[in-house]
Protein backbone atom coordinates (compact mmCIF):
# COMPACT_ATOMS: atom_id res chain seq x y z
CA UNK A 1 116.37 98.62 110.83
CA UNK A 2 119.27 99.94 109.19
CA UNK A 3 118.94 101.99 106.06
CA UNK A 4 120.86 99.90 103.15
CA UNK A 5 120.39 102.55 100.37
CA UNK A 6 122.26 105.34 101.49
CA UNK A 7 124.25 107.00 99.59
CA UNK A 8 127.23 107.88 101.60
CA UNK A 9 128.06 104.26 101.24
CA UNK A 10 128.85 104.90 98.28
CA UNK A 11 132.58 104.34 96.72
CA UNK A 12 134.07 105.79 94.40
CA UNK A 13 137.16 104.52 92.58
CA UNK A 14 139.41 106.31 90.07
CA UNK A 15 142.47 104.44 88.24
CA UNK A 16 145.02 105.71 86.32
CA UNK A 17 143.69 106.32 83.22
CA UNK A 18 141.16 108.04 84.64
CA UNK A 19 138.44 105.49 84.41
CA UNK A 20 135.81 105.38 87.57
CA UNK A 21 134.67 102.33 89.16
CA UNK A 22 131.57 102.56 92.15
CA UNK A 23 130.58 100.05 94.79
CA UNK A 24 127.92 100.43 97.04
CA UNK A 25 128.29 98.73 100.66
CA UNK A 26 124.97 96.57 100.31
CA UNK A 27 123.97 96.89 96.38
CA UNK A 28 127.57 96.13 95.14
CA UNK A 29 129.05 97.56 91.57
CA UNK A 30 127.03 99.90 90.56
CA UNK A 31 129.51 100.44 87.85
CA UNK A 32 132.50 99.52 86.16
CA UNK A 33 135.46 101.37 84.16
CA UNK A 34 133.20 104.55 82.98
CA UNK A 35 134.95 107.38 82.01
CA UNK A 36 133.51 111.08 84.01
CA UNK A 37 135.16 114.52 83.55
CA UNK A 38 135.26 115.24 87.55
CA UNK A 39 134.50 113.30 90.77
CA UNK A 40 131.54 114.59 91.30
CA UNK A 41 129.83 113.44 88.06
CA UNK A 42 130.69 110.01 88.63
CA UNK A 43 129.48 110.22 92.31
CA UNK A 44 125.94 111.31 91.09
CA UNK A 45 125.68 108.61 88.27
CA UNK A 46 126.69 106.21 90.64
CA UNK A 47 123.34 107.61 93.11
CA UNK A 48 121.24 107.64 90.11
CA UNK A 49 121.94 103.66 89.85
CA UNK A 50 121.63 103.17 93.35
CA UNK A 51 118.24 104.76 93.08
CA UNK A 52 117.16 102.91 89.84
CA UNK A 53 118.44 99.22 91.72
CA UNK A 54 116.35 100.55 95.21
CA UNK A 55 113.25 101.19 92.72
CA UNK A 56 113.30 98.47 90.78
CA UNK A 57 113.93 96.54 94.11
CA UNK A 58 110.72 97.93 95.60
CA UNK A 59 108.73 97.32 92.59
CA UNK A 60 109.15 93.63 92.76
CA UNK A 61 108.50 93.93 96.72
CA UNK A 62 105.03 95.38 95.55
CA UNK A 63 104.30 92.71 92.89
CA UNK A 64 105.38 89.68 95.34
CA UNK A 65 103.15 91.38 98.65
CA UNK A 66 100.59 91.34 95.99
CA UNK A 67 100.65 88.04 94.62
CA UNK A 68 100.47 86.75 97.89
CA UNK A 69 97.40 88.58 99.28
CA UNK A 70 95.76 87.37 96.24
CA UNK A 71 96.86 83.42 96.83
CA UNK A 72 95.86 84.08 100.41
CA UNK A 73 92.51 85.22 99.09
CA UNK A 74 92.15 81.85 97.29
CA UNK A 75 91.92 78.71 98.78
CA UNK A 76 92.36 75.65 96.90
CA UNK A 77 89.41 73.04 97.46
CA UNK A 78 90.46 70.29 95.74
CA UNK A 79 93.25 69.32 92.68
CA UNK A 80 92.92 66.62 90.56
CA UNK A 81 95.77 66.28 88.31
CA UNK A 82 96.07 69.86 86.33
CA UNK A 83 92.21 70.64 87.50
CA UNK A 84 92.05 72.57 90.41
CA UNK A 85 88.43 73.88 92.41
CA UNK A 86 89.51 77.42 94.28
CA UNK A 87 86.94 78.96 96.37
CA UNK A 88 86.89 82.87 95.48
CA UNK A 89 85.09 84.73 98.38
CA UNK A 90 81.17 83.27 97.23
CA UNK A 91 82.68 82.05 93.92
CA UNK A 92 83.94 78.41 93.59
CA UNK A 93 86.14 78.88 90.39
CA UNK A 94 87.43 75.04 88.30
CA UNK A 95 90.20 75.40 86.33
CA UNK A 96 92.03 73.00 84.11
CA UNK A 97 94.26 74.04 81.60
CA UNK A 98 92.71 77.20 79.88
CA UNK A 99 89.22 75.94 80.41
CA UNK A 100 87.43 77.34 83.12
CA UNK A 101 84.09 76.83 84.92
CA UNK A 102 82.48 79.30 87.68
CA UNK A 103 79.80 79.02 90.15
CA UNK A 104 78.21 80.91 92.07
CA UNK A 105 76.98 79.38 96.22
CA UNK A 106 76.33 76.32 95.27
CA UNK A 107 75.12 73.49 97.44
CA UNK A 108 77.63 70.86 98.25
CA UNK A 109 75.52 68.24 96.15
CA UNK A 110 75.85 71.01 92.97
CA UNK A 111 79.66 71.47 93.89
CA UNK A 112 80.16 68.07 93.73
CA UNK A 113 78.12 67.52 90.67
CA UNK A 114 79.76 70.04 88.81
CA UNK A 115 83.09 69.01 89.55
CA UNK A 116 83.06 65.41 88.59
CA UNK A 117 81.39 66.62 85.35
CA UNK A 118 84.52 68.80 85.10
CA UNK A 119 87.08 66.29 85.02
CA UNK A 120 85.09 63.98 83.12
CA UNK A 121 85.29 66.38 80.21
CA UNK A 122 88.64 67.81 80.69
CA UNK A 123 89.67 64.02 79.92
CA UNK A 124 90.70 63.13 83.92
CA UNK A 125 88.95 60.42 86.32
């Protein structure tokens, strides 16, 4: 896999007034018409942005891997309008709304009990 962060993909653009522009190959503008005293300043803003977008980029990698284990972890039994029955490892977990009702193993005759009596008082079937 090809590394699209690196740096020396960077480009840096200077016009006449002496205003610096920098595009990165992958990322895009990274900036637009700053002023720098040399080159190399605006070079090594333009790699502290590139750094901040990779970061920020990786962050929300993170958050979305882990929002996905966790709906992996839960399996939706049954959904009933807004009401929904997710089985949590032992738990069985009925949610409608912000109400919310847990159990712990029940038998399927319990299950069943509980979540008829569920959507009877959240108002549904």
């Amino acid at each position: 896999m090809k590394n699209k962060w690196r740096t020396a993909d960077i480009k840096i653009f200077k016009d006449s007034a002496g205003v610096f522009d920098a595009e990165h190959k992958y990322a895009g503008y990274l900036y637009e018409a700053l002023f720098f005293e040399t080159r190399a300043e605006a070079r090594r803003f333009a790699v502290e942005v590139l750094r901040e977008i990779e970061s920020n980029l990786e962050e929300k990698k993170a958050q979305k891997k882990a929002q996905n284990e966790e709906c992996e972890f839960l399996n939706i039994v049954e959904q009933e309008g807004n009401a929904k029955l997710v089985k949590n490892g032992s738990w069985f977990v009925m949610t409608c709304g912000n109400q919310k009702h847990e159990i712990w193993e029940p038998t399927s005759a319990q299950l069943y009990a509980h979540w008829k009596g569920f959507l009877k008082n959240n108002g549904i079937s």
